[in-house]
C-alpha atoms as a PDB file:
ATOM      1  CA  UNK A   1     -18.434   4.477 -30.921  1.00  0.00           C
ATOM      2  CA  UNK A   2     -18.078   7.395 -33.283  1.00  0.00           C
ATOM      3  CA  UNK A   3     -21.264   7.281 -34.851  1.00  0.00           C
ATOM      4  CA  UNK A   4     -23.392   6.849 -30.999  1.00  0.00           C
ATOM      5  CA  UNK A   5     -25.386  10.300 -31.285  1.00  0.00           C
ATOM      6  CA  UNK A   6     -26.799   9.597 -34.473  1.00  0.00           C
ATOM      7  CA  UNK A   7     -28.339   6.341 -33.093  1.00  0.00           C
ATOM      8  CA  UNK A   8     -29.790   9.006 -30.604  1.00  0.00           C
ATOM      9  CA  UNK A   9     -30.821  11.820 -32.842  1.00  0.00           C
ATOM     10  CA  UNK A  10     -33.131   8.383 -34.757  1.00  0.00           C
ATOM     11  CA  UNK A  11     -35.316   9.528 -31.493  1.00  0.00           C
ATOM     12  CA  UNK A  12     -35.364  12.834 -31.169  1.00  0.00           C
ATOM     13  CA  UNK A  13     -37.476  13.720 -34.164  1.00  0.00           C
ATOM     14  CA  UNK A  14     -40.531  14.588 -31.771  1.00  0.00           C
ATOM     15  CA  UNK A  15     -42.033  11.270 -32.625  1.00  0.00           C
ATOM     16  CA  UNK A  16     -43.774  10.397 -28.602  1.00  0.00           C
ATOM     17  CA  UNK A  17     -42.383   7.747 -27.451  1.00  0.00           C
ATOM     18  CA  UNK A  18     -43.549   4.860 -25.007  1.00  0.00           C
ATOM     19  CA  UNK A  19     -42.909   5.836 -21.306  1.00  0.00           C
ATOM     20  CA  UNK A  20     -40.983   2.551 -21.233  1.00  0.00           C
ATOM     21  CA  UNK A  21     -38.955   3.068 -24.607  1.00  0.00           C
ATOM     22  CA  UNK A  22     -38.382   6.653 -22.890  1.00  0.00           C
ATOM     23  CA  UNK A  23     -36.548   5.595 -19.720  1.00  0.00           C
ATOM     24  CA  UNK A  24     -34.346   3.064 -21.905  1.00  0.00           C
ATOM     25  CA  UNK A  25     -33.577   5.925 -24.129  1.00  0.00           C
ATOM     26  CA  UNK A  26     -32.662   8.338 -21.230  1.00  0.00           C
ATOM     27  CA  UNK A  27     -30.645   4.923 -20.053  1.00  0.00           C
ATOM     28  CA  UNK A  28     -28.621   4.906 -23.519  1.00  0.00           C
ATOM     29  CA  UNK A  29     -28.467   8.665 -23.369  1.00  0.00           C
ATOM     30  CA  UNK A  30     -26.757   8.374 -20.170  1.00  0.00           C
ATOM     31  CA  UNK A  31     -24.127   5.710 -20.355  1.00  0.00           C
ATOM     32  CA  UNK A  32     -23.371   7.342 -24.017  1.00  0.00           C
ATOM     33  CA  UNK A  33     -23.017  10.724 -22.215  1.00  0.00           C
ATOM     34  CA  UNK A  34     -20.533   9.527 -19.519  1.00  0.00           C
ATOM     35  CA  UNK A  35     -18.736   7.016 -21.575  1.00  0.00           C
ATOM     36  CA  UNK A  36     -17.266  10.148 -23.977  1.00  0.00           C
ATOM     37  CA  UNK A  37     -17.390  12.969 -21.162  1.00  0.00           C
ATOM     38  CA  UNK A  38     -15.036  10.557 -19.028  1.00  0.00           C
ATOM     39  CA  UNK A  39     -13.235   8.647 -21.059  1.00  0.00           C
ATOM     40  CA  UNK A  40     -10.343  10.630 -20.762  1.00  0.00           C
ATOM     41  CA  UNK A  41     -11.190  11.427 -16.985  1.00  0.00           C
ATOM     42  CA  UNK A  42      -8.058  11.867 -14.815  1.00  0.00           C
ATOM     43  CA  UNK A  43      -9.999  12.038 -11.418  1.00  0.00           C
ATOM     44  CA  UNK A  44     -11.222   8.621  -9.999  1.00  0.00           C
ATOM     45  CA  UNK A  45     -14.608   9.377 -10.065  1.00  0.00           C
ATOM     46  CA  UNK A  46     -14.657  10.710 -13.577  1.00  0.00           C
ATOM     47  CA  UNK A  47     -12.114   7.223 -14.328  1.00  0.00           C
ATOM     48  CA  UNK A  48     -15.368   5.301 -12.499  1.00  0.00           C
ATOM     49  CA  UNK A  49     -18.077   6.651 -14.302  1.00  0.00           C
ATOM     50  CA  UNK A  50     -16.124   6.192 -17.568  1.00  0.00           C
ATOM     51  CA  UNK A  51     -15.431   2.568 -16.513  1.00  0.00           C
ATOM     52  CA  UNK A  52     -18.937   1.819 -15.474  1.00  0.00           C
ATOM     53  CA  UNK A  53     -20.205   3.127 -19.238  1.00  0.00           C
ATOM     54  CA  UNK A  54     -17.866   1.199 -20.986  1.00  0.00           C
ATOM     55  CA  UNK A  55     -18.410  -2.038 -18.847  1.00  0.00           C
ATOM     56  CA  UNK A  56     -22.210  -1.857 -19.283  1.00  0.00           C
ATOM     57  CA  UNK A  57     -21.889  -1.155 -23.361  1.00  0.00           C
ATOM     58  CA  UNK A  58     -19.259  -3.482 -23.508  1.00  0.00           C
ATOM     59  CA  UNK A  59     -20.707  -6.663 -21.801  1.00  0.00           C
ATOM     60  CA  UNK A  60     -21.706  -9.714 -23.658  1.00  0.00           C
ATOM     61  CA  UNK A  61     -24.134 -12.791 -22.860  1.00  0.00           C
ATOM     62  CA  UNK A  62     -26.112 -10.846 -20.388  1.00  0.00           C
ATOM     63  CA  UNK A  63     -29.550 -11.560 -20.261  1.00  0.00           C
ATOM     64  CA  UNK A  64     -30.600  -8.987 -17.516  1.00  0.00           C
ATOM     65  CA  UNK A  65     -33.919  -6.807 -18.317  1.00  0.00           C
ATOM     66  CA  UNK A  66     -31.601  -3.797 -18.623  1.00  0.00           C
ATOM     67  CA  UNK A  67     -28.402  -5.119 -20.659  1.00  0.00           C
ATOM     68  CA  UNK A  68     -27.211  -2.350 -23.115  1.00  0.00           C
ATOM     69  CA  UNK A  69     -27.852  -5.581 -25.879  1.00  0.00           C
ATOM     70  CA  UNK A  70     -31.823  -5.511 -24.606  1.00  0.00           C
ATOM     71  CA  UNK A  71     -31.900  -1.867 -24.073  1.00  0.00           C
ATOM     72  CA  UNK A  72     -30.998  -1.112 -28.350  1.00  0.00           C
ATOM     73  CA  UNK A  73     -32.601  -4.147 -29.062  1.00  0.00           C
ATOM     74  CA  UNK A  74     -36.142  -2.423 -27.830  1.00  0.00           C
ATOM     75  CA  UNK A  75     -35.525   0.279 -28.858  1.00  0.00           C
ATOM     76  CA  UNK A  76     -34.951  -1.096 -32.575  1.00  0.00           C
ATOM     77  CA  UNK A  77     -31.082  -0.234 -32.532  1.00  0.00           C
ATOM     78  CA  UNK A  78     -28.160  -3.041 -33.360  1.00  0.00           C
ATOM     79  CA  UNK A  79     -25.943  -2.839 -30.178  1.00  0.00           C
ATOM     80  CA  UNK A  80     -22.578  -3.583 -32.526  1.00  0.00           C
END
Protein backbone atom coordinates (compact mmCIF):
# COMPACT_ATOMS: atom_id res chain seq x y z
CA UNK A 1 0.00 0.00 0.00
CA UNK A 2 2.91 2.27 -0.78
CA UNK A 3 1.53 4.09 -3.50
CA UNK A 4 -2.29 4.80 -1.39
CA UNK A 5 -1.92 8.78 -1.28
CA UNK A 6 -1.44 9.15 -4.79
CA UNK A 7 -4.77 7.33 -5.46
CA UNK A 8 -5.94 10.23 -3.09
CA UNK A 9 -4.11 13.22 -4.41
CA UNK A 10 -6.21 11.83 -8.21
CA UNK A 11 -9.02 13.89 -6.05
CA UNK A 12 -7.71 16.60 -4.65
CA UNK A 13 -7.09 18.67 -7.74
CA UNK A 14 -10.14 21.04 -6.78
CA UNK A 15 -12.22 19.23 -9.31
CA UNK A 16 -16.07 19.36 -7.04
CA UNK A 17 -16.97 16.34 -6.41
CA UNK A 18 -20.47 14.56 -5.91
CA UNK A 19 -21.64 14.83 -2.22
CA UNK A 20 -21.87 11.03 -2.47
CA UNK A 21 -18.34 10.43 -4.20
CA UNK A 22 -17.26 12.95 -1.27
CA UNK A 23 -18.25 10.89 1.78
CA UNK A 24 -16.67 7.65 0.04
CA UNK A 25 -13.58 9.63 -0.46
CA UNK A 26 -13.46 10.95 3.19
CA UNK A 27 -14.29 6.95 3.84
CA UNK A 28 -10.97 5.92 1.85
CA UNK A 29 -9.22 8.89 3.36
CA UNK A 30 -9.96 7.53 6.65
CA UNK A 31 -9.26 3.84 6.71
CA UNK A 32 -5.95 4.89 4.58
CA UNK A 33 -5.15 7.37 7.41
CA UNK A 34 -5.49 4.85 10.31
CA UNK A 35 -4.26 1.85 8.51
CA UNK A 36 -0.46 3.66 8.26
CA UNK A 37 -0.82 5.91 11.53
CA UNK A 38 -1.50 2.49 13.47
CA UNK A 39 0.00 -0.02 11.90
CA UNK A 40 2.75 -0.08 14.11
CA UNK A 41 0.42 0.90 17.15
CA UNK A 42 1.57 -0.64 20.46
CA UNK A 43 -1.58 0.47 22.49
CA UNK A 44 -4.79 -1.67 21.94
CA UNK A 45 -6.75 0.90 20.67
CA UNK A 46 -4.21 2.17 18.21
CA UNK A 47 -3.63 -2.11 17.47
CA UNK A 48 -7.79 -1.88 16.89
CA UNK A 49 -8.03 0.86 14.69
CA UNK A 50 -5.07 -0.50 12.67
CA UNK A 51 -6.85 -3.90 12.58
CA UNK A 52 -10.19 -2.53 11.65
CA UNK A 53 -8.37 -0.57 8.43
CA UNK A 54 -6.66 -3.42 7.33
CA UNK A 55 -9.72 -5.84 7.73
CA UNK A 56 -12.02 -3.48 5.77
CA UNK A 57 -9.20 -2.92 2.78
CA UNK A 58 -8.37 -6.33 2.99
CA UNK A 59 -11.78 -8.16 2.65
CA UNK A 60 -12.84 -9.99 -0.39
CA UNK A 61 -16.38 -11.13 -1.87
CA UNK A 62 -18.23 -8.51 0.00
CA UNK A 63 -21.00 -7.11 -1.65
CA UNK A 64 -22.08 -4.52 1.08
CA UNK A 65 -22.92 -0.80 -0.27
CA UNK A 66 -19.76 0.33 1.55
CA UNK A 67 -17.03 -2.51 0.79
CA UNK A 68 -13.56 -0.83 0.24
CA UNK A 69 -13.94 -2.98 -3.46
CA UNK A 70 -17.36 -0.68 -4.11
CA UNK A 71 -16.04 2.31 -2.42
CA UNK A 72 -12.68 2.59 -5.31
CA UNK A 73 -14.79 1.07 -7.66
CA UNK A 74 -17.13 4.46 -7.58
CA UNK A 75 -14.89 6.36 -7.21
CA UNK A 76 -13.05 5.06 -10.53
CA UNK A 77 -10.00 3.53 -8.50
CA UNK A 78 -8.81 -0.41 -8.90
CA UNK A 79 -8.97 -1.66 -5.23
CA UNK A 80 -5.67 -4.11 -5.97
Amino acid sequence: MQDELGFVDVFRRGEHLEPEKALLMAILEDAIHSYRKYRAARDRAGRERFREAEQWIMEEGDDRLFSFANVCEVLGLIPQ
